[in-house]
N, C-alpha and C. Protein backbone atom coordinates (compact mmCIF):
# COMPACT_ATOMS: atom_id res chain seq x y z
N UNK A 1 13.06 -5.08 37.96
CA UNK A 1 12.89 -4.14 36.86
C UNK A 1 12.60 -4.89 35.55
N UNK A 2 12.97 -5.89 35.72
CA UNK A 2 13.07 -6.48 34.27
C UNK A 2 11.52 -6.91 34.19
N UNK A 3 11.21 -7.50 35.48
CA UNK A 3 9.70 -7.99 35.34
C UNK A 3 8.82 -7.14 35.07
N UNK A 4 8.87 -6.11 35.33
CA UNK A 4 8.19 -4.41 35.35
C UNK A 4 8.02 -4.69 33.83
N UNK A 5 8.81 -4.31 32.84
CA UNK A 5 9.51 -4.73 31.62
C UNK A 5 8.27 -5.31 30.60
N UNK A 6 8.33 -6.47 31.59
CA UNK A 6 7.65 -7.80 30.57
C UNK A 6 6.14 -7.78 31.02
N UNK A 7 5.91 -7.06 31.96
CA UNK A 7 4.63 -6.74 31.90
C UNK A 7 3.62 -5.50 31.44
N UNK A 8 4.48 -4.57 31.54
CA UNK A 8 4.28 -3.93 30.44
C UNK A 8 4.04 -3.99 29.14
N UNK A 9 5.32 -4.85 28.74
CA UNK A 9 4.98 -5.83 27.34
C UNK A 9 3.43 -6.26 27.20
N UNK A 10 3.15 -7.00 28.30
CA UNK A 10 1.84 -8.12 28.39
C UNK A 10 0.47 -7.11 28.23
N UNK A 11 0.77 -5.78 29.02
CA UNK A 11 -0.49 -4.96 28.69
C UNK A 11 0.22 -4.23 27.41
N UNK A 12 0.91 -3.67 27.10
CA UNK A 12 0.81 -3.27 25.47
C UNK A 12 -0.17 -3.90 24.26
N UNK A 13 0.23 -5.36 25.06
CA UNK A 13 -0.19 -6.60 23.88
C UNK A 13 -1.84 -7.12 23.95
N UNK A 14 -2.03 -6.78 25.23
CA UNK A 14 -3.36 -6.73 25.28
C UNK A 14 -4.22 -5.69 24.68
N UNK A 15 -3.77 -4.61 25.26
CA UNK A 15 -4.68 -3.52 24.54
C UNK A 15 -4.47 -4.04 23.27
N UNK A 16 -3.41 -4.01 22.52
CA UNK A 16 -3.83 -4.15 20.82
C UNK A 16 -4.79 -5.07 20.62
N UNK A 17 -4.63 -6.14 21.46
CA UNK A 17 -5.74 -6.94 21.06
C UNK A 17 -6.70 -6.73 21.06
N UNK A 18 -7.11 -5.97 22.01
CA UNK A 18 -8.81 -5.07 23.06
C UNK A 18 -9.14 -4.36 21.63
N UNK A 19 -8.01 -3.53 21.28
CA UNK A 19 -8.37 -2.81 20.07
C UNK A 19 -8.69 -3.69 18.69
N UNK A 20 -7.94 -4.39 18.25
CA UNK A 20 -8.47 -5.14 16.99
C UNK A 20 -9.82 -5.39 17.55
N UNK A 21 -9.55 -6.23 18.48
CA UNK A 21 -11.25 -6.99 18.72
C UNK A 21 -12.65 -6.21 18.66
N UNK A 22 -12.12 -4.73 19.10
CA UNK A 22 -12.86 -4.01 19.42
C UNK A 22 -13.47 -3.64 17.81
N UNK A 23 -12.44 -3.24 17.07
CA UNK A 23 -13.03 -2.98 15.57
C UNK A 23 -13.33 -3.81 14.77
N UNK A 24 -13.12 -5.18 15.03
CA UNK A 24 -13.53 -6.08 14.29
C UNK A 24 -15.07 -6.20 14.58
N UNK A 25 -15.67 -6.11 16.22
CA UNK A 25 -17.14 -6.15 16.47
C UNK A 25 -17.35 -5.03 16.05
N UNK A 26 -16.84 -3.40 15.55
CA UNK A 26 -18.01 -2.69 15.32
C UNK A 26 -17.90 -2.78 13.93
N UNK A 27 -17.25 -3.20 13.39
CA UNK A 27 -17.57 -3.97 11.69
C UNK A 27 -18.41 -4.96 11.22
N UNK A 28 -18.32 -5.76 12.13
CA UNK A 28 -19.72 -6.95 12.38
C UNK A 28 -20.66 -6.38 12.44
N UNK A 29 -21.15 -5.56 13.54
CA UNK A 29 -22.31 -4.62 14.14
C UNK A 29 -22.73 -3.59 12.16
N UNK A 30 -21.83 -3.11 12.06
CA UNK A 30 -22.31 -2.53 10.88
C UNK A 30 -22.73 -2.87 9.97
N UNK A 31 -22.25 -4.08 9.54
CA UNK A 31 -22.03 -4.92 8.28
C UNK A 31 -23.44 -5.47 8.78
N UNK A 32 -24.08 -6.10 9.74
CA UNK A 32 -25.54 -6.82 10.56
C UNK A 32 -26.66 -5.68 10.45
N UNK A 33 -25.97 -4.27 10.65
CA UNK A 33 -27.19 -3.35 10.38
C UNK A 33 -27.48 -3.00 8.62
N UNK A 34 -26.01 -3.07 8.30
CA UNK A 34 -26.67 -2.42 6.90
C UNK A 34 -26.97 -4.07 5.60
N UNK A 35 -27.05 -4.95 6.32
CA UNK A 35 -27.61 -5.94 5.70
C UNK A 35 -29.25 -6.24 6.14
N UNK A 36 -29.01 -5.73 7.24
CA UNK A 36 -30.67 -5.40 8.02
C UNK A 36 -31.82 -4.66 7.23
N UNK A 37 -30.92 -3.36 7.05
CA UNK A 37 -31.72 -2.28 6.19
C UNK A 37 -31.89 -2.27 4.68
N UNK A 38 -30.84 -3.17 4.16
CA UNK A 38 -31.19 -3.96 2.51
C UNK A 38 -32.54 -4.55 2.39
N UNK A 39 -32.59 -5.24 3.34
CA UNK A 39 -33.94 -6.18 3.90
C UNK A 39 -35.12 -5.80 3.62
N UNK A 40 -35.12 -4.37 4.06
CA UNK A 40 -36.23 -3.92 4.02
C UNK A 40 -36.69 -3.36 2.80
């Protein structure tokens, strides 16, 4: 049970990560398009 526990832990901690990471690339992605369209 306890191991149950701590792995749970391990995917909690992942997803958050999945998630930051995830919004940090569509901030990149945005920030790449609307420096794109200055461009023009």
């Amino acid at each position: 049970m306890v191991s149950f526990g701590n792995n749970r832990r391990r995917i909690c901690n992942m997803d958050t990560q999945n998630v930051l990471t995830l919004v940090l690339v569509i901030f990149a992605a945005l920030a790449y398009i609307d420096n794109h369209q200055n461009r023009k």
